[in-house]
N, C-alpha and C. Protein backbone atom coordinates (compact mmCIF):
# COMPACT_ATOMS: atom_id res chain seq x y z
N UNK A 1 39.90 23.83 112.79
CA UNK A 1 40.50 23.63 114.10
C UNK A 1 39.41 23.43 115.15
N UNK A 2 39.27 22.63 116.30
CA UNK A 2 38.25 21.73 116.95
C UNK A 2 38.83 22.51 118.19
N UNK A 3 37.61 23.07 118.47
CA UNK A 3 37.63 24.17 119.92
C UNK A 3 38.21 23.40 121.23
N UNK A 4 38.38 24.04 122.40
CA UNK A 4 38.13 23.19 123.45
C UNK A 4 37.36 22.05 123.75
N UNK A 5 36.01 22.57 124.17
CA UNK A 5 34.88 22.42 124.29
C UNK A 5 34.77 20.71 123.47
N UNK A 6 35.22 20.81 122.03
CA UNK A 6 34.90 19.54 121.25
C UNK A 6 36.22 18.19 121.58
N UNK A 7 37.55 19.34 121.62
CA UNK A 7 38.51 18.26 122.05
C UNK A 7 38.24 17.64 123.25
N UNK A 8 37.21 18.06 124.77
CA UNK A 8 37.38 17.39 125.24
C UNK A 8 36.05 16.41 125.58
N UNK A 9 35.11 16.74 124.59
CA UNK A 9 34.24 16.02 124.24
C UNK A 9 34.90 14.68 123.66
N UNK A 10 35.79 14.44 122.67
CA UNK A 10 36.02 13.87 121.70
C UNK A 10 36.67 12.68 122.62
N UNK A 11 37.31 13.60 123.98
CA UNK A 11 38.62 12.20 124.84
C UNK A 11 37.17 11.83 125.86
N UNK A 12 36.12 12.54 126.28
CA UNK A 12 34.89 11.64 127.09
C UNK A 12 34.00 10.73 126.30
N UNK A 13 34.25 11.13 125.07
CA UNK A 13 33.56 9.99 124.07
C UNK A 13 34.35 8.65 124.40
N UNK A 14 36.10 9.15 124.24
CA UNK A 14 36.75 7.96 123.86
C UNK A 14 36.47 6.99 125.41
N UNK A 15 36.65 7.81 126.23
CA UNK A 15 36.62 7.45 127.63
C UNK A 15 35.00 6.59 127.95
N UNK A 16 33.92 6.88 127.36
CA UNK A 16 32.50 5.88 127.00
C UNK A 16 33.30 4.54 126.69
N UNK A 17 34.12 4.13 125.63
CA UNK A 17 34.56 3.44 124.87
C UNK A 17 35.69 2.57 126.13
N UNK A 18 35.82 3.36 127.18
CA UNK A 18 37.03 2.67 127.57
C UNK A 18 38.14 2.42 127.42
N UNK A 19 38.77 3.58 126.77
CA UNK A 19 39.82 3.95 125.75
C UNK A 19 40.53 4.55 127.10
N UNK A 20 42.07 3.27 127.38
CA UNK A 20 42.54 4.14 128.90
C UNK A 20 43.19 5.60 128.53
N UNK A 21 43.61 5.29 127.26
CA UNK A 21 44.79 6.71 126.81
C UNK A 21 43.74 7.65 126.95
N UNK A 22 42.72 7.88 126.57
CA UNK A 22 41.88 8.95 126.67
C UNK A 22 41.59 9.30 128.22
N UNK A 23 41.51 8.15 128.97
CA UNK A 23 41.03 8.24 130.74
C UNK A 23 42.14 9.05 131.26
N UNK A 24 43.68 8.67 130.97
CA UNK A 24 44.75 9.42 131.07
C UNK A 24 44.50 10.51 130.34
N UNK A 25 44.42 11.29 129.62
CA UNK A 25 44.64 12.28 128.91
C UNK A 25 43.37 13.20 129.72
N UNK A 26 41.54 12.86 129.96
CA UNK A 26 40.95 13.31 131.21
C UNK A 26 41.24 13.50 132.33
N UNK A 27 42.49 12.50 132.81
CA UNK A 27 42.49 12.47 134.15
C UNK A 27 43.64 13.75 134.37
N UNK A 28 44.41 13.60 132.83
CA UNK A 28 45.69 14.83 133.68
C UNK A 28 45.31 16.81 133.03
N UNK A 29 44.23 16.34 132.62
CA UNK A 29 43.26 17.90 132.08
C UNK A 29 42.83 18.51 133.97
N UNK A 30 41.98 17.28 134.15
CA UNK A 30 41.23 17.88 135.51
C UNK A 30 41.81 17.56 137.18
N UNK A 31 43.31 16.61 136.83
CA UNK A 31 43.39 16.12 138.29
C UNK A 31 44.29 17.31 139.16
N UNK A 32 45.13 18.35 138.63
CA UNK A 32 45.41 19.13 139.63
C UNK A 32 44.15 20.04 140.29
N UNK A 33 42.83 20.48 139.56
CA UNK A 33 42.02 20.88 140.28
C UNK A 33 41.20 20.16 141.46
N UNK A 34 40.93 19.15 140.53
CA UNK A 34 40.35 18.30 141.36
C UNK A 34 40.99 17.73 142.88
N UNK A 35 42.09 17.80 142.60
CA UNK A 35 43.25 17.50 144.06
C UNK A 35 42.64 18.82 144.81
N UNK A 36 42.84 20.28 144.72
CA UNK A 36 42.70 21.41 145.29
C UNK A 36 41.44 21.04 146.17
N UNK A 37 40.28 20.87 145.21
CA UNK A 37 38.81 20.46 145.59
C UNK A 37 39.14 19.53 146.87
N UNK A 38 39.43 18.54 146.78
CA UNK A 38 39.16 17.20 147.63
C UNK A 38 40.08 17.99 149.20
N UNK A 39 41.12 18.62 148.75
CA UNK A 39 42.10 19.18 149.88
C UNK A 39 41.68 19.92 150.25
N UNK A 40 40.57 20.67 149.80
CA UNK A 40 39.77 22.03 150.78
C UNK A 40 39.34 21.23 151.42
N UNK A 41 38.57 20.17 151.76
CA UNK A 41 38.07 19.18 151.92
C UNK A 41 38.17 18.49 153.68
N UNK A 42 39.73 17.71 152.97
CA UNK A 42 39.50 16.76 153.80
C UNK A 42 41.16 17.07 154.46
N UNK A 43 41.67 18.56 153.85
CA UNK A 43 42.82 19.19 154.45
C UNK A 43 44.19 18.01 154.84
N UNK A 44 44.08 17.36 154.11
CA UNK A 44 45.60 16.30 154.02
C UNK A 44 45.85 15.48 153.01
N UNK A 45 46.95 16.27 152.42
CA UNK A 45 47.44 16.30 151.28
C UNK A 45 47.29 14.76 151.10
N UNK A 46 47.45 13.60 151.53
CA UNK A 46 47.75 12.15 151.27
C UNK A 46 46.13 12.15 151.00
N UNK A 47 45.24 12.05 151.69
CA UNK A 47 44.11 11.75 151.77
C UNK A 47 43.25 12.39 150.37
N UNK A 48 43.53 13.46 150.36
CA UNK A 48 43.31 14.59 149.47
C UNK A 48 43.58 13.68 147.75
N UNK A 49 44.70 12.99 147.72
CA UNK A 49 45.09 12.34 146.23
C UNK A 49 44.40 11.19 146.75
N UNK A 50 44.16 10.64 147.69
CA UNK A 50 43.55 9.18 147.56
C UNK A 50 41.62 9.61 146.58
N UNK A 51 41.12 10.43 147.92
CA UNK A 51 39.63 10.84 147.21
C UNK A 51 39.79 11.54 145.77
N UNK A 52 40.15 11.98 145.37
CA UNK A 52 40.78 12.56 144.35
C UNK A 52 40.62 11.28 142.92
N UNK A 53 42.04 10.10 143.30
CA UNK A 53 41.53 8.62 142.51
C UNK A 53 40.89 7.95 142.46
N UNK A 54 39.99 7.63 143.82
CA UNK A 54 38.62 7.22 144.14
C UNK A 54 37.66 7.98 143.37
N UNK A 55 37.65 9.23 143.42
CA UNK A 55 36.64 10.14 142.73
C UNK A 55 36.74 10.25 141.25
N UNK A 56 37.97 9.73 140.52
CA UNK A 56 37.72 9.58 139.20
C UNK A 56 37.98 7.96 139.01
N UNK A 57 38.04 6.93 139.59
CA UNK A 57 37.21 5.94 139.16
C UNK A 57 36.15 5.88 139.29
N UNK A 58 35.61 6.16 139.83
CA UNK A 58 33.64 6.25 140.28
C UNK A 58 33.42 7.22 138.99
N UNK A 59 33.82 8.26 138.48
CA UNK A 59 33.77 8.90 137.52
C UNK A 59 33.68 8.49 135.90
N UNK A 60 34.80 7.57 135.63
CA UNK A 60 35.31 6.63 134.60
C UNK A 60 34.13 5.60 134.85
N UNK A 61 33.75 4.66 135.57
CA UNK A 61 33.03 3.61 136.04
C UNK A 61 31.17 3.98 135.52
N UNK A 62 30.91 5.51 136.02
CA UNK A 62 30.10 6.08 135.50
C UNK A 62 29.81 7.34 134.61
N UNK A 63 30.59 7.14 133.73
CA UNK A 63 30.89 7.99 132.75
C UNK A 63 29.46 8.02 131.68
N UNK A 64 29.50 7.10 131.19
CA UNK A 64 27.89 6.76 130.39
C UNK A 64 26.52 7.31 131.50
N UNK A 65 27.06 7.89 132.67
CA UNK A 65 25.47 8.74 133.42
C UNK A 65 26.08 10.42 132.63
N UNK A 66 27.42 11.11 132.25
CA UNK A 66 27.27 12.00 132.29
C UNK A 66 26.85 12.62 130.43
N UNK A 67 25.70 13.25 130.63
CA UNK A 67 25.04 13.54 129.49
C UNK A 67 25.03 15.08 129.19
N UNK A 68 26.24 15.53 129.03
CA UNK A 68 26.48 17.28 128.94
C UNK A 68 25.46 17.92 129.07
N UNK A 69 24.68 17.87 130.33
CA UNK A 69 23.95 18.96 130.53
C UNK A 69 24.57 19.96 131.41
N UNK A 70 25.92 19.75 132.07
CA UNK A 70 26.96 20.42 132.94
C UNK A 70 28.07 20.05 132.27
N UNK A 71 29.01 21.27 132.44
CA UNK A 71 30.43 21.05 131.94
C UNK A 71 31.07 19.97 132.49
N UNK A 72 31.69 18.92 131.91
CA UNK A 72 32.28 17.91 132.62
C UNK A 72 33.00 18.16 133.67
N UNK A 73 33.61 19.07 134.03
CA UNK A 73 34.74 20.02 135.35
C UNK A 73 33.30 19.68 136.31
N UNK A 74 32.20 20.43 135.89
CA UNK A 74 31.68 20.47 137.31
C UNK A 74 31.06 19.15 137.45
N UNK A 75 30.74 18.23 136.68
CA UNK A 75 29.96 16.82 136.92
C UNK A 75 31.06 16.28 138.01
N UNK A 76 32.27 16.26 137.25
CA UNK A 76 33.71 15.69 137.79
C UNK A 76 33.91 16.10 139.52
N UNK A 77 33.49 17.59 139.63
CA UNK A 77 33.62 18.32 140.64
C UNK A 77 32.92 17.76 141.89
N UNK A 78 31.23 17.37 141.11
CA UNK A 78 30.56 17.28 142.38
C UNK A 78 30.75 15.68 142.75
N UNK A 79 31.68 15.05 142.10
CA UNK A 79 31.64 13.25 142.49
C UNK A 79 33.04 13.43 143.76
N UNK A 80 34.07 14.56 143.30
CA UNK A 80 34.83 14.53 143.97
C UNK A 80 34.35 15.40 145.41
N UNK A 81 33.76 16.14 145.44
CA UNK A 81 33.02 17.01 146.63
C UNK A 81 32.26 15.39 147.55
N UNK A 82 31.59 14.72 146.59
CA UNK A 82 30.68 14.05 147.68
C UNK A 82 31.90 12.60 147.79
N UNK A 83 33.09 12.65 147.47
CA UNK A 83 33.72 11.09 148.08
C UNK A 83 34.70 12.21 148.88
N UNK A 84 35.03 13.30 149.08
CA UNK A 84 35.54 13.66 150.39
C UNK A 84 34.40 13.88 151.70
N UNK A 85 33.70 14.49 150.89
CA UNK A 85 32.50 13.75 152.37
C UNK A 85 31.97 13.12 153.02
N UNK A 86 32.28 11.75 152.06
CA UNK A 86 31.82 10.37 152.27
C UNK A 86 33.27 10.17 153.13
N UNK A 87 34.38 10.68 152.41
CA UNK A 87 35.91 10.39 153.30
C UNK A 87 35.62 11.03 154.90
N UNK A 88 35.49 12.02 154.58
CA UNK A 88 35.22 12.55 156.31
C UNK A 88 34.55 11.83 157.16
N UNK A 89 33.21 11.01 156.56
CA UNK A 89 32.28 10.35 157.14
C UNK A 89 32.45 9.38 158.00
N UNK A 90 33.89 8.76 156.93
CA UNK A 90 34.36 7.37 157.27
C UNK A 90 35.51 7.95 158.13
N UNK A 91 36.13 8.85 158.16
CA UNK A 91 36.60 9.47 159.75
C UNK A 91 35.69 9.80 161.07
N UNK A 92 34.47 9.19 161.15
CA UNK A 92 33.84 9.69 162.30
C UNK A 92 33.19 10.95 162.58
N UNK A 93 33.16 11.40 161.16
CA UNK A 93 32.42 13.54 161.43
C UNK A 93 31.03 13.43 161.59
N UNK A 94 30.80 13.45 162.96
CA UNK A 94 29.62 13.65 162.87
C UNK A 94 28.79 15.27 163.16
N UNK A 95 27.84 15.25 162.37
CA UNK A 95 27.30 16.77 162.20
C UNK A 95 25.95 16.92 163.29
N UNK A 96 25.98 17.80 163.97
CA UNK A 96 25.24 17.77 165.45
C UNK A 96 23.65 18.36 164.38
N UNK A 97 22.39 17.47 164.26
CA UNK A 97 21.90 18.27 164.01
C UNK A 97 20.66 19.39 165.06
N UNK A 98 20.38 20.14 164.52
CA UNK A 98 19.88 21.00 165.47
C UNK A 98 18.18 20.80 165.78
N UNK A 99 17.77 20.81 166.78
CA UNK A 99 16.17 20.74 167.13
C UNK A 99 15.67 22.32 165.90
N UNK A 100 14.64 22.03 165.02
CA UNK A 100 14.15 22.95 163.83
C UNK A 100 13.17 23.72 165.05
N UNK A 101 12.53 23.72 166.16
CA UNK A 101 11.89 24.44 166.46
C UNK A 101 12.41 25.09 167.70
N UNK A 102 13.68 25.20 167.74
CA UNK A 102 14.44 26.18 168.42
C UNK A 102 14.55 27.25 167.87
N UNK A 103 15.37 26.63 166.42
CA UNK A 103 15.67 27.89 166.01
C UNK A 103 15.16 28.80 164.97
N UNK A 104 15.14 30.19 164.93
CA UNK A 104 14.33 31.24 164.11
C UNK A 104 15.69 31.45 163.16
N UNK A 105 14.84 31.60 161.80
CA UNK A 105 15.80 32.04 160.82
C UNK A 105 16.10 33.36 160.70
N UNK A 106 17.27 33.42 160.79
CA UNK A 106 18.06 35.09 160.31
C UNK A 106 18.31 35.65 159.20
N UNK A 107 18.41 36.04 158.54
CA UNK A 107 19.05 36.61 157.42
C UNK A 107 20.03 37.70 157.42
N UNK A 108 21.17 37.63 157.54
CA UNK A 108 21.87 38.47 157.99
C UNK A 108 23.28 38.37 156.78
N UNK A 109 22.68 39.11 155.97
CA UNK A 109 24.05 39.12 154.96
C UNK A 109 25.25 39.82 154.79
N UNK A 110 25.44 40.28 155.88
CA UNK A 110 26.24 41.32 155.95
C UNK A 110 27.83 40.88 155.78
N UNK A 111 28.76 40.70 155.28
CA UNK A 111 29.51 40.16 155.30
C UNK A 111 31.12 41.05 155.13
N UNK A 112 30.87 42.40 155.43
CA UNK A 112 31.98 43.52 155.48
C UNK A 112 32.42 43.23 156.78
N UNK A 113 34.21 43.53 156.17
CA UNK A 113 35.10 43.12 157.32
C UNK A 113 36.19 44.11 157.06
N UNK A 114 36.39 44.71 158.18
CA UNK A 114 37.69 45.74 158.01
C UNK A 114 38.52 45.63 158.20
N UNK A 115 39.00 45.38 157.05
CA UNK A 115 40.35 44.60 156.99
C UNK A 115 40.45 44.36 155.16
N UNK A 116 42.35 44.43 155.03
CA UNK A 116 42.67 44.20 153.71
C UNK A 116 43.12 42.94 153.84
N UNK A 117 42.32 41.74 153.75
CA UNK A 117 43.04 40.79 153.32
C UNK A 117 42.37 39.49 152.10
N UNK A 118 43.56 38.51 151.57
CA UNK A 118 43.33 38.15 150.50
C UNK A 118 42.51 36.96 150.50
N UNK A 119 41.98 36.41 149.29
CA UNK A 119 40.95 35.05 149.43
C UNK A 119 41.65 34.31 149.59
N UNK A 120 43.01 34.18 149.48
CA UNK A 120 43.51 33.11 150.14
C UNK A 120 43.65 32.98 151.91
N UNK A 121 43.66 34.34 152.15
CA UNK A 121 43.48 34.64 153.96
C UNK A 121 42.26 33.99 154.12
N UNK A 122 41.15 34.39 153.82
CA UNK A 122 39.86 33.83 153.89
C UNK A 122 39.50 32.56 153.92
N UNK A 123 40.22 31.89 152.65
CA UNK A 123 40.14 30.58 152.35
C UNK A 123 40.68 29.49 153.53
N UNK A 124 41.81 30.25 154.22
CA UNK A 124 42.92 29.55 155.18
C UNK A 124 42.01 30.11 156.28
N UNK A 125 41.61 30.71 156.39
CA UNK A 125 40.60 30.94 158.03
C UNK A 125 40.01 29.99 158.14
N UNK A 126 39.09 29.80 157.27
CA UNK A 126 37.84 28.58 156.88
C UNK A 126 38.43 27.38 156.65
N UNK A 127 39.40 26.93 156.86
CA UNK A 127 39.88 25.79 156.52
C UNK A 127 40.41 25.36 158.07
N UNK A 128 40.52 26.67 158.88
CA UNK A 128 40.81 25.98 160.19
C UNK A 128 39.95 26.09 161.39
N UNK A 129 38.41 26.33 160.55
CA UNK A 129 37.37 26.38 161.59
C UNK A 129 36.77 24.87 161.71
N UNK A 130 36.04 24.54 162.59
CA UNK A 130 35.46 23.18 162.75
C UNK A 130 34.87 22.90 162.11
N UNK A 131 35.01 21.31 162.11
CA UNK A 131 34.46 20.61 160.13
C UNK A 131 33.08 20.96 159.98
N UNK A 132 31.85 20.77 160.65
CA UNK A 132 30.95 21.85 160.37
C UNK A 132 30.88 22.45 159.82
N UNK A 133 31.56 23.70 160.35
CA UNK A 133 31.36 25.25 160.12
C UNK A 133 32.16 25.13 158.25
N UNK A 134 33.23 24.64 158.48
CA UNK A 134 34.56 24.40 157.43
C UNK A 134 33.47 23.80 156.31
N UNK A 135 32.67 22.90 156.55
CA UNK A 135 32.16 21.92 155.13
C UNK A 135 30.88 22.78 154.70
N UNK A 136 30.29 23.56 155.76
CA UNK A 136 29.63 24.18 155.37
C UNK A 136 29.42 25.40 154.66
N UNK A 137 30.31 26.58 154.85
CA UNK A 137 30.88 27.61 154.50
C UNK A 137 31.37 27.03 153.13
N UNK A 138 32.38 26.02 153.29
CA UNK A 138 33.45 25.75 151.58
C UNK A 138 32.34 25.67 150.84
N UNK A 139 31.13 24.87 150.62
CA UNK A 139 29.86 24.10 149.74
C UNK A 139 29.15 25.59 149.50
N UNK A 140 28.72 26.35 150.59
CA UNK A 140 28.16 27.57 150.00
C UNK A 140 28.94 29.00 149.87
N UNK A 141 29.89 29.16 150.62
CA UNK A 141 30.60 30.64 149.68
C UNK A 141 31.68 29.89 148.87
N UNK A 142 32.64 28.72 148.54
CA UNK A 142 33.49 28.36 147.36
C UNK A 142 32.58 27.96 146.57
N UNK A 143 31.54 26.79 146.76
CA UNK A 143 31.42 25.64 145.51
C UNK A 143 30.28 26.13 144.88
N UNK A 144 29.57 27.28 146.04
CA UNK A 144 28.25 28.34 145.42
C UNK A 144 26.99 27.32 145.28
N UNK A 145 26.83 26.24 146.46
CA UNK A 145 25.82 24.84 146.48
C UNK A 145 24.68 25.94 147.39
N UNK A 146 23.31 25.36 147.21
CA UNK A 146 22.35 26.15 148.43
C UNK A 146 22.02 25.24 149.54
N UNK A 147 21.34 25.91 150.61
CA UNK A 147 20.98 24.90 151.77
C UNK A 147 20.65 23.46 151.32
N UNK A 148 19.38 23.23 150.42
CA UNK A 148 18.72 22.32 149.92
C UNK A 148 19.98 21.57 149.67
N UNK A 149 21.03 21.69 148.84
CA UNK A 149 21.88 20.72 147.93
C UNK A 149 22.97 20.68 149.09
N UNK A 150 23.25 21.42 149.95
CA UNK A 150 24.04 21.35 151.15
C UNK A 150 23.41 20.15 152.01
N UNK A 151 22.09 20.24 152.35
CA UNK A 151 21.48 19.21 153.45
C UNK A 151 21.55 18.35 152.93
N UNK A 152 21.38 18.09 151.33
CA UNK A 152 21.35 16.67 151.07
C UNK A 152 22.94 16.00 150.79
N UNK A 153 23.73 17.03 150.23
CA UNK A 153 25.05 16.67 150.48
C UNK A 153 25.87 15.73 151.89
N UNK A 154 25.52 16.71 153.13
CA UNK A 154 25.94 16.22 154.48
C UNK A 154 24.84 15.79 154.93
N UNK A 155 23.97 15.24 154.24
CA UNK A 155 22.62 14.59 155.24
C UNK A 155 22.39 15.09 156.43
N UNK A 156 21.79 16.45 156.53
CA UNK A 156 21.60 17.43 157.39
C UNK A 156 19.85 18.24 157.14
N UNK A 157 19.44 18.66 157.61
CA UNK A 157 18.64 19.50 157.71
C UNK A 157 19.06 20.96 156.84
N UNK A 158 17.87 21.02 156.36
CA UNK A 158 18.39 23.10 155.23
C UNK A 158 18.55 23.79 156.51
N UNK A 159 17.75 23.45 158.12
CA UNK A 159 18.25 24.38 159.01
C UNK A 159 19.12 24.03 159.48
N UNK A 160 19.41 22.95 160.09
CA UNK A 160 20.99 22.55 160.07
C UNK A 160 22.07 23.33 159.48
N UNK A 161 21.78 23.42 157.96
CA UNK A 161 22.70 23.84 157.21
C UNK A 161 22.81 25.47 157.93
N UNK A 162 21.75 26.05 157.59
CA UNK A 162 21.61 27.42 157.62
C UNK A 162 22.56 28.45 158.95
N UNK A 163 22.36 27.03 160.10
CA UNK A 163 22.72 27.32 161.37
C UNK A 163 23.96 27.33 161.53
N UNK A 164 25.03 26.27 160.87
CA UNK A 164 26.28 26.17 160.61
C UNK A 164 26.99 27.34 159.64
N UNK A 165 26.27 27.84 158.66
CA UNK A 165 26.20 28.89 158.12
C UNK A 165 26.64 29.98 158.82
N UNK A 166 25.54 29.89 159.94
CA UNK A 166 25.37 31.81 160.53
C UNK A 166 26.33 31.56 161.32
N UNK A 167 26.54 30.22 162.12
CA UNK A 167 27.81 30.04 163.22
C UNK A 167 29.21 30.17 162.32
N UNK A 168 29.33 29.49 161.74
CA UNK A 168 30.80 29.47 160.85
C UNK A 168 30.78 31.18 160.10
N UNK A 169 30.03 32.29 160.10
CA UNK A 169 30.15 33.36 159.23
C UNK A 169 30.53 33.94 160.51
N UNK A 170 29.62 33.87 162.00
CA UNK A 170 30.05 34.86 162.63
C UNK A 170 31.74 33.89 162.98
N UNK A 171 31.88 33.14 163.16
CA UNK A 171 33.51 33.06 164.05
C UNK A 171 34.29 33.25 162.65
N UNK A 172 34.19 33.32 161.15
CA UNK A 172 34.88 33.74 160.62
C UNK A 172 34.88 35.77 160.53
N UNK A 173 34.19 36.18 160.84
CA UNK A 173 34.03 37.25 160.98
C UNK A 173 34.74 38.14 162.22
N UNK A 174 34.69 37.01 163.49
CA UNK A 174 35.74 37.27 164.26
C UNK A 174 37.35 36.78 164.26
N UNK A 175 36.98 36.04 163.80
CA UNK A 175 39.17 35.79 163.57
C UNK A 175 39.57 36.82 162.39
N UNK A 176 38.50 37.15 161.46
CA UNK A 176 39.04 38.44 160.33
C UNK A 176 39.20 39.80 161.30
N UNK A 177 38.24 40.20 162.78
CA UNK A 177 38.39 40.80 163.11
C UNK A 177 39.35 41.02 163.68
N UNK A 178 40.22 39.78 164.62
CA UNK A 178 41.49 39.61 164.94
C UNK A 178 42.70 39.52 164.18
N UNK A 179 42.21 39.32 162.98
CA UNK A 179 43.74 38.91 161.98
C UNK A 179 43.84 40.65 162.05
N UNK A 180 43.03 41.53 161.44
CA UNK A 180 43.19 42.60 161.29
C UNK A 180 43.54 43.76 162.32
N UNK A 181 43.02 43.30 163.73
CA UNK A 181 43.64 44.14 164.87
C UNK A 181 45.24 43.58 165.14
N UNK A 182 45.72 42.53 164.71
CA UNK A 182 47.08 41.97 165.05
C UNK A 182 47.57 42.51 164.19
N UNK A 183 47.32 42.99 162.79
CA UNK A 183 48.05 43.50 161.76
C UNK A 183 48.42 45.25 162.36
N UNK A 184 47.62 45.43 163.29
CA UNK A 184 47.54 46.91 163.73
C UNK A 184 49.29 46.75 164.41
N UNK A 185 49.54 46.29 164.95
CA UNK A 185 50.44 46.58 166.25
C UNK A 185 52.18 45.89 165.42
């Protein structure tokens, strides 16, 4: 009996080959995640399935670059991460970057909040902070990317990044502080 792991080796082989039944049979393994991905994203559901099919033809198209040195989910992952960014792009987002000799780096990891609430609360906070703060936060506390792969992601500066970081942690830190004093009363 042929593990996971080999069955879906066996449909990206077929998919090298150009074998559509196999492209279908890839595409309906990974496309409800991949929808989730693109919709943290670019937060509308229509838009969300367009990058989504865009992101696995570019996928299919360059299939012969992916050489299992990453699980196909995440190869798949990061084509769909960078055509909703490229989608945002082509909406006009532009990312303010910051003068590097203003600012001093912090390190401030503190990230306790008093309050009981769920990662999906969290997730929905961050999804309605400014695209900034929103693209920046999703790439490093969801997708677990670092400054370096962040700056080059949004063609930004690592302090850029870092700065959107500390801004998007503290105003999520204050609306958790507010979700949780409104839960008081």
């Amino acid at each position: 009996m042929r593990s996971t792991k080999q069955l879906h080796q066996s449909i990206i082989d077929q998919c090298k080959k150009n074998n559509s039944k196999a492209q279908m049979q890839l595409y309906n393994l990974y496309c409800k995640s991949m929808l989730v991905i693109a919709f943290r994203y670019v937060k509308d559901r229509f838009i969300a399935e367009d990058v989504m099919q865009d992101a696995f033809i570019k996928a299919f198209k360059n299939i012969d670059k992916y050489k299992n040195e990453v699980a196909f989910g995440a190869w798949l992952k990061r084509i769909v991460i960078n055509q909703s960014i490229d989608q945002l792009k082509k909406n006009k987002l532009e990312l303010v970057s910051i003068n590097d000799e203003i600012l001093t780096k912090t390190n401030n990891d503190d990230w306790k909040v008093d309050t009981e609430i769920s990662i999906d609360g969290i997730v929905n906070i961050i999804n309605n902070l400014k695209e900034k703060y929103r693209l920046v936060l999703s790439l490093y506390l969801l997708e677990g990317y670092d400054h370096q792969e962040i700056s080059e992601i949004l063609k930004i500066t690592e302090t850029t990044s870092r700065t959107h970081l500390l801004r998007g942690k503290r105003l999520l830190k204050e609306k958790l502080k507010n979700t949780s004093y409104a839960e008081g009363y």
